[in-house]
Every structure is written in C-alpha cells, then in structure tokens.
Protein backbone atom coordinates (compact mmCIF):
# COMPACT_ATOMS: atom_id res chain seq x y z
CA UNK A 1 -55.80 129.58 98.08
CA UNK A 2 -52.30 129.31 99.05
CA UNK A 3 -49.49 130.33 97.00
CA UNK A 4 -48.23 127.82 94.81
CA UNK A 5 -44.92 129.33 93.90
CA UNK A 6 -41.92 129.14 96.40
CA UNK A 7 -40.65 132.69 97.77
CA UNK A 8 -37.77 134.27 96.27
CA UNK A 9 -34.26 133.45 97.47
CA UNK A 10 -32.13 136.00 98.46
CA UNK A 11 -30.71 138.41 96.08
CA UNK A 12 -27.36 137.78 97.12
CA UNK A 13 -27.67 134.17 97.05
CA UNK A 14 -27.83 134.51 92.64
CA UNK A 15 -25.18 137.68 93.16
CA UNK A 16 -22.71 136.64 90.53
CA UNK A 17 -19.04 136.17 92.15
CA UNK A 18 -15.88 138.67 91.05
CA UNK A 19 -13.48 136.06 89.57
CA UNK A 20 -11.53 139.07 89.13
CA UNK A 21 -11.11 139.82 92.24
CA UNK A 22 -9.76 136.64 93.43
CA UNK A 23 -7.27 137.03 90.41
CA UNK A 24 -5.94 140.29 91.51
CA UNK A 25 -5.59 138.82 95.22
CA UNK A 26 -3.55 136.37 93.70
CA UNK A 27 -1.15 137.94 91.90
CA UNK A 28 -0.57 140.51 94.75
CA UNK A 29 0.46 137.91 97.35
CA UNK A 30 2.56 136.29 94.19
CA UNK A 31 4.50 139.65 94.17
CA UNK A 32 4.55 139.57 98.12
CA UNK A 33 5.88 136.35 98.23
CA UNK A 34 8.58 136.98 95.69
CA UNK A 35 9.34 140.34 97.10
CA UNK A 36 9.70 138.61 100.76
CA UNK A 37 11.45 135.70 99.13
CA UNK A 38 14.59 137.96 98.43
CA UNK A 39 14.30 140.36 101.21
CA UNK A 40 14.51 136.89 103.29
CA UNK A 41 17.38 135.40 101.51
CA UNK A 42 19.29 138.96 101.58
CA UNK A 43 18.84 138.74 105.70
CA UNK A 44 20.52 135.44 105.71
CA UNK A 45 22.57 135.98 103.82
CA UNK A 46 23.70 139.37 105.98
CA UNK A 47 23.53 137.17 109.33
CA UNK A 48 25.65 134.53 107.09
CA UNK A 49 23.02 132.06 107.95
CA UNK A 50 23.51 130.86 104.19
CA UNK A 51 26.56 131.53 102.26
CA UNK A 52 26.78 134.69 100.26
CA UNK A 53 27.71 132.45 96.97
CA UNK A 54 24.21 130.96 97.38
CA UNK A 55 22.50 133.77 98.76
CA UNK A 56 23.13 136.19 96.43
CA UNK A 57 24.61 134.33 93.45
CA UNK A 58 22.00 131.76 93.13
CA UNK A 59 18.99 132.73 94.74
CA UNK A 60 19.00 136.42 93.95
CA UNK A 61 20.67 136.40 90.86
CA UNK A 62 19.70 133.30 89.34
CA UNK A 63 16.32 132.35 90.98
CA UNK A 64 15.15 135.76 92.28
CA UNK A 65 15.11 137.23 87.88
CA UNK A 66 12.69 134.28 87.11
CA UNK A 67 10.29 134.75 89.98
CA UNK A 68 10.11 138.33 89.60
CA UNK A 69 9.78 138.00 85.80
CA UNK A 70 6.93 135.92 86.78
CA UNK A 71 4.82 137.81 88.82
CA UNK A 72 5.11 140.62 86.46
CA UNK A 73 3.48 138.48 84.36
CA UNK A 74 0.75 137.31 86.41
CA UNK A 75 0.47 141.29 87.45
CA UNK A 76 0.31 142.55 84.10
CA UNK A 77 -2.79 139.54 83.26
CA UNK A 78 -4.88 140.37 86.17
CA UNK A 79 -4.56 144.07 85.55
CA UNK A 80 -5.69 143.88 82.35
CA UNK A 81 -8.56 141.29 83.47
CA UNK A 82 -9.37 144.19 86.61
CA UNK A 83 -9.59 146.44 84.31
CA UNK A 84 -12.35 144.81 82.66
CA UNK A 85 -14.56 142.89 84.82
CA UNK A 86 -14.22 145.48 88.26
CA UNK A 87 -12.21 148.11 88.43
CA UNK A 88 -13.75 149.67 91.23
CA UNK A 89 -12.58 146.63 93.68
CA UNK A 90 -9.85 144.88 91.45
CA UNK A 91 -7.54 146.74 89.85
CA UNK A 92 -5.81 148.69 93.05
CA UNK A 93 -5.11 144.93 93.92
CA UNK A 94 -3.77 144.46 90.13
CA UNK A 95 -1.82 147.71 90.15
CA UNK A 96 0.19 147.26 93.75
CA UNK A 97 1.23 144.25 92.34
CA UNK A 98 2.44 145.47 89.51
CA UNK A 99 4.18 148.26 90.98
CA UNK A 100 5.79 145.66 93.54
CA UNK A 101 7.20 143.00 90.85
CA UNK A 102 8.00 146.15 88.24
CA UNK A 103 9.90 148.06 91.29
CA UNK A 104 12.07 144.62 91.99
CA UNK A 105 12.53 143.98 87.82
CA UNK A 106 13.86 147.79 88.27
CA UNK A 107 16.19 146.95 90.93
CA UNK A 108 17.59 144.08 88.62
CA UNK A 109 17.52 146.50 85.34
CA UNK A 110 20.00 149.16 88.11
CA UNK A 111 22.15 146.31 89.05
CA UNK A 112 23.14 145.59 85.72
CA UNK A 113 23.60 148.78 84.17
CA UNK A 114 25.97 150.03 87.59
CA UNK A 115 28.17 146.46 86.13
CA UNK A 116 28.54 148.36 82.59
CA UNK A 117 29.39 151.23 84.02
CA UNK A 118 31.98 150.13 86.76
CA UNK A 119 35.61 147.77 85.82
CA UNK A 120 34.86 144.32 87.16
CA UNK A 121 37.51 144.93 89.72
CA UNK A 122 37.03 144.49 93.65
CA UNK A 123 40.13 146.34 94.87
CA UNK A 124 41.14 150.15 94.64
CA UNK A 125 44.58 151.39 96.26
CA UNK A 126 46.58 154.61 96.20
CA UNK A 127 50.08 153.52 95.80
CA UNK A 128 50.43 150.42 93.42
CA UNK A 129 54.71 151.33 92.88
CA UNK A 130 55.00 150.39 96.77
CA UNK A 131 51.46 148.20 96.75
CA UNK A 132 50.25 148.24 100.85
CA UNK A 133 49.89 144.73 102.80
CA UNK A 134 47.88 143.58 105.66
CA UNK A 135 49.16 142.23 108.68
CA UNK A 136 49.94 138.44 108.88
CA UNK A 137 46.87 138.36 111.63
CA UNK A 138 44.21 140.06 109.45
CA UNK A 139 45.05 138.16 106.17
CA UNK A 140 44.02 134.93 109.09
CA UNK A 141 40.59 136.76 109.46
CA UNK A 142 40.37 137.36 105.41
CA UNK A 143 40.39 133.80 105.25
CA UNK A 144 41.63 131.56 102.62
CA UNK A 145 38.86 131.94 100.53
CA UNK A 146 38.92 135.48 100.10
CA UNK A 147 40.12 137.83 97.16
CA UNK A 148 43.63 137.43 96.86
CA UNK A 149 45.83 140.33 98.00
CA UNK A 150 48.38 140.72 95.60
CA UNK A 151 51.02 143.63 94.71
CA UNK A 152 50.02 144.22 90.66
CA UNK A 153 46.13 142.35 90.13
CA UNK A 154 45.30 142.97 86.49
CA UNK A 155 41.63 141.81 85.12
CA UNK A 156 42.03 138.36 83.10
CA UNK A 157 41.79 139.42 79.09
CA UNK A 158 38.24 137.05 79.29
CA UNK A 159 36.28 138.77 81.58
CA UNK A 160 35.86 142.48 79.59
CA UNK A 161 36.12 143.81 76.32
CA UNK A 162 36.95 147.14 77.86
CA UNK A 163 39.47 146.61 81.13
CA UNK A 164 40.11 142.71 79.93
CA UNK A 165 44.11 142.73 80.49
CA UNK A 166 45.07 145.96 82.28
CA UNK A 167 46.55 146.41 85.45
CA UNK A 168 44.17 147.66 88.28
CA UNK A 169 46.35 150.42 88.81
CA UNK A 170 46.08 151.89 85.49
CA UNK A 171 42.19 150.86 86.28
CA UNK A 172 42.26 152.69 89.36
CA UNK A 173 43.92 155.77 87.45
CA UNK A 174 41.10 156.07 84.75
CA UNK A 175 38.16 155.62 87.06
CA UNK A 176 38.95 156.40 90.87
CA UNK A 177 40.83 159.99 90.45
CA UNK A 178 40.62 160.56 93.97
CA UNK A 179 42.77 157.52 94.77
CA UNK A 180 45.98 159.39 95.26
CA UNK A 181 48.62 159.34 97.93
CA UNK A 182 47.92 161.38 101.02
CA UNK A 183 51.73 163.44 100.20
CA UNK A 184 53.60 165.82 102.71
CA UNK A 185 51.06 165.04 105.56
CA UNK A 186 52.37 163.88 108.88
CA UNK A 187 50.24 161.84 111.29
CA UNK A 188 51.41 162.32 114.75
CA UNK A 189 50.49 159.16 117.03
CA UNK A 190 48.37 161.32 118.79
CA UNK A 191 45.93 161.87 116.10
CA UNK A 192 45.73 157.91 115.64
CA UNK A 193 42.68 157.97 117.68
CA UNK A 194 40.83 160.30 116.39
CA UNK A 195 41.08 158.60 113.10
CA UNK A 196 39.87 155.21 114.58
CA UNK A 197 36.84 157.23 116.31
CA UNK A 198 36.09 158.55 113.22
CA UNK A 199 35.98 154.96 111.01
CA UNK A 200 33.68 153.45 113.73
CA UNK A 201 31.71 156.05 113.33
CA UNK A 202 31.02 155.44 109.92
CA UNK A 203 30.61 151.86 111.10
CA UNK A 204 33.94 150.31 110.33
CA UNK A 205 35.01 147.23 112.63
CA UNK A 206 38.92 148.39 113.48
CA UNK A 207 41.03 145.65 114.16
CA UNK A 208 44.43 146.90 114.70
CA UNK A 209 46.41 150.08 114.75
CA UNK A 210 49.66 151.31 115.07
CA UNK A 211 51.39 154.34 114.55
CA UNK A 212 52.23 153.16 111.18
CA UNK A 213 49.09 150.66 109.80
CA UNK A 214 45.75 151.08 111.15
CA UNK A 215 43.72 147.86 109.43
CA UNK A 216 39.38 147.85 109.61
CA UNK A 217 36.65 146.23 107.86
CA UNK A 218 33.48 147.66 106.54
CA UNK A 219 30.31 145.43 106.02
CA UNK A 220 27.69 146.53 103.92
CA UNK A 221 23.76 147.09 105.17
CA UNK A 222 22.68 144.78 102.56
CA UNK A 223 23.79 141.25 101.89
CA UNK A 224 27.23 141.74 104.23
CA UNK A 225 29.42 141.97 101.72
CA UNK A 226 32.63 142.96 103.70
CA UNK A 227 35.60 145.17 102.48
CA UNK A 228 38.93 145.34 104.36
CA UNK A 229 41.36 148.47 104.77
CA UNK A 230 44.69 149.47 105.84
CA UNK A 231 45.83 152.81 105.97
CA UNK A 232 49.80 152.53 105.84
CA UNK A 233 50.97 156.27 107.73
CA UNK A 234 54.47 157.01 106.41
CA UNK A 235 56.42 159.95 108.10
CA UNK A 236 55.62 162.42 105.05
CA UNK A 237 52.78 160.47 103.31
CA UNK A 238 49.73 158.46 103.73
CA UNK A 239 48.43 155.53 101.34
CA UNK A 240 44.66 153.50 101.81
CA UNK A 241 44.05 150.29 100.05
CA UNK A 242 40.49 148.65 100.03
CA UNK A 243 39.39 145.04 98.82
CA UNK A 244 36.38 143.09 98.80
CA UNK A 245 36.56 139.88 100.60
CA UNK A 246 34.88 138.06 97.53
CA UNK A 247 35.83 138.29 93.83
CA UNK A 248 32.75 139.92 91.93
CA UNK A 249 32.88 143.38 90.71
CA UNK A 250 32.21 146.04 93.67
CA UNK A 251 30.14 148.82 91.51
CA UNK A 252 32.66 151.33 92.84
CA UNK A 253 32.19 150.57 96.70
CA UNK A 254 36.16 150.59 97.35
CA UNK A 255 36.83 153.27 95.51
CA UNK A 256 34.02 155.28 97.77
CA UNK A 257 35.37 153.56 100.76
CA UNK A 258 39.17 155.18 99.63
CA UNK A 259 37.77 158.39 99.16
CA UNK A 260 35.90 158.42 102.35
CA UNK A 261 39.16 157.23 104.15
CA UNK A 262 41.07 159.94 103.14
CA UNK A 263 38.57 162.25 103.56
CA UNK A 264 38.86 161.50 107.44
CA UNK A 265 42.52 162.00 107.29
CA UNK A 266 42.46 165.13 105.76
CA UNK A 267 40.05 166.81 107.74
CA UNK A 268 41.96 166.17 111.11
CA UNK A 269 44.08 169.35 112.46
CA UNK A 270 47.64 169.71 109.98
CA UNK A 271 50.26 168.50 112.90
CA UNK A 272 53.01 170.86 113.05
CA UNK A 273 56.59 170.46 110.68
CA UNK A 274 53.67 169.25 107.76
CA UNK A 275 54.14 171.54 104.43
CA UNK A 276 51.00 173.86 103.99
CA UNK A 277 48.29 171.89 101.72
CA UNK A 278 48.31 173.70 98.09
CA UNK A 279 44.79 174.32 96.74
CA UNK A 280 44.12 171.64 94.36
C-alpha cells in the first residue's frame, strides 16, 4: 500500500529567517554611508569642487550632526535587537556600526570642545605696534572674499563672552606666548633659501621672497582650509604674521603655523655681527 502522506520538505525550507540579521546589515551600511557621505564632501571640498562655505558649513556641520545622530540611533536599536535574537551572527554587524557612527559623533563632540578652548580668532602675528602687510600681488591671490588683513582686528563684543571686544594682540599675548619678535637676529640674503627650502618642506606653497618679505601659503590635509604668511626680515629683527583665508575660528592652527615659522628661522646658522642668543 503506498504511502499516503507526502515526504517531508526540506529542513531548511521551514528554517526560520534572522530578521536580525538583516537589521544589523542595515544599520552598518547606514553608518557607511554617513561616514562616506562626509569623507566625500571633505574631498570636494579639499579639491574645491564645492565651496568650503557649503562643504564644511552646511553639509558637515549642519547636515553631517543629524545623519550621524541618526545612525547612532539605528546602531544602538539593532544592537540591542542582535543582542537578543543572534548574537553569534548579528551583533559584530550591530557593534561596527556603532563604533563607526559613535567614532564620527566623537569627532563632532572634539570639534566643539577645541572652539571653547581656542579665541574665535583666525589671525596670530608677532608685532601688532608695527602690524606686517602682504604684498599688493598676494592680497590679489587672497581674494576679495577673504579675511580681511587689517593693522589692529579685535573680536566683535557679540561673538564671545570671554575675548568679545579685545584686540587680537592682547589675544595673541594671553594665548600664543611663543608669538614674539625674532629680536637681534640678522638674516643674511644668503640664508633666504634655506628658509624657503625649509617651508616647502613642511609643504608651504612660497610665492615670493625677498631679502626683506618672504610671503607662502599653507593648505591644510583636510578640507583645504588655506593660511597665508609673511615673514617681514628687518636688519636686527624678524616678525611672522599668519591668517586664515576664511573668517571662522582656526583652533590654534596660526598660532602653530607662527611657532613653526620661527622655529625654522632660529635653527638656521647665527650669521656673523648677530648678538649671542641669551638662554630663555
């Protein structure tokens, strides 16, 4: 007598399916995509494909907090579901994302506490009593956009409690020490090139030189962000002024770039007739 019940169907046919899995997959590529979405707009933005007002203004700081904020959320859900229904397969999925949309909310969390802890200022100088120019050429290639270049900047009373109305040179004094004029050091024209070699090899772009101005801009590995320098060589003293080409707070850039400058200048060989250095 044949058999009157139909054979079993595969086991893997009734295999329930991980939901959780598929939830985990999703919120990884969510944090991928977000985490590509800025990385993206911060190469524009660096090849100025895109403006750096809507590259990094709008789209990193105004979209990019909302999106990441977002797929922490959707990281932080399917972890908790992995966690649950199969760890074994879901939650490495869960926790990469998580550590990819927590590690960009950290980068966000940094950028605003180095804005508390720097003045909202975007130029640093070591002379403001005789405050150093650029050339009539270079302040073309600033463009007439840029941050102006002017002899006493203060910080408009409205933008900080703390520096809202001082002078950036008494700014300058309280919070880039090192920003002091280069005195009783003579620069021969012969050591001019050596102190070109030396900017381009920290990856300044030199534009001009003389044997009394030598004018460069840096550009940052990041979203561009370009700073320009002149180093004004006086027969007995030297004086470096950096400023940002855009007016938002630097986090202490040009006051590092300062520093490095006359770091250069001070390691090169004392020409003869200068006064022995004193030991700070």
């Amino acid at each position: 007598m044949p058999d009157s019940h139909t054979p079993d169907a595969p086991m893997t046919a009734n295999k329930p399916k991980k939901k959780g899995l598929a939830f985990a997959h999703l919120s990884f590529m969510v944090s991928v995509i977000t985490f590509l979405f800025l990385l993206g707009t911060m190469m524009l933005t660096h090849l100025e494909y895109i403006s750096i007002e809507l590259g990094f203004s709008t789209l990193t700081l105004g979209i990019g907090p909302r999106m990441v904020m977002a797929a922490l959320a959707v990281a932080g859900i399917s972890l908790l579901i992995s966690l649950f229904m199969c760890p074994s397969r879901c939650a490495p999925w869960a926790f990469a994302s998580v550590l990819i949309s927590g590690g960009m909310l950290g980068g966000y969390a940094w950028y605003h506490k180095e804005l508390k802890d720097h003045p909202p200022i975007a130029d640093v100088a070591t002379n403001w009593d005789r405050p150093l120019s650029f050339s009539d050429k270079f302040m073309s290639q600033r463009g007439d956009n840029a941050l102006p270049v002017e002899d006493l900047p203060r910080v408009p009373k409205n933008e900080s409690m703390e520096w809202g109305g001082k002078t950036l040179a008494a700014i300058n004094e309280a919070t880039c020490p090192a920003a002091k004029t280069l005195q009783d050091r003579i620069i021969p024209e012969d050591q001019i090139p050596a102190i070109v070699k030396a900017l381009k090899e920290k990856h300044y772009i030199v534009f001009g030189t003389s044997p009394w101005r030598i004018e460069a801009t840096y550009q940052d590995n990041f979203y561009g962000f370009k700073s320009d320098i002149v180093i004004r060589i006086d027969p007995r003293s030297v004086d470096v002024r950096s400023i940002s080409r855009i007016n938002m707070p630097d986090l202490g850039a040009n006051c590092r770039r300062v520093t490095e400058v006359l770091g250069i200048i001070k390691a090169l060989p004392v020409a003869a007739g200068s006064p022995t250095p004193q030991a700070d």
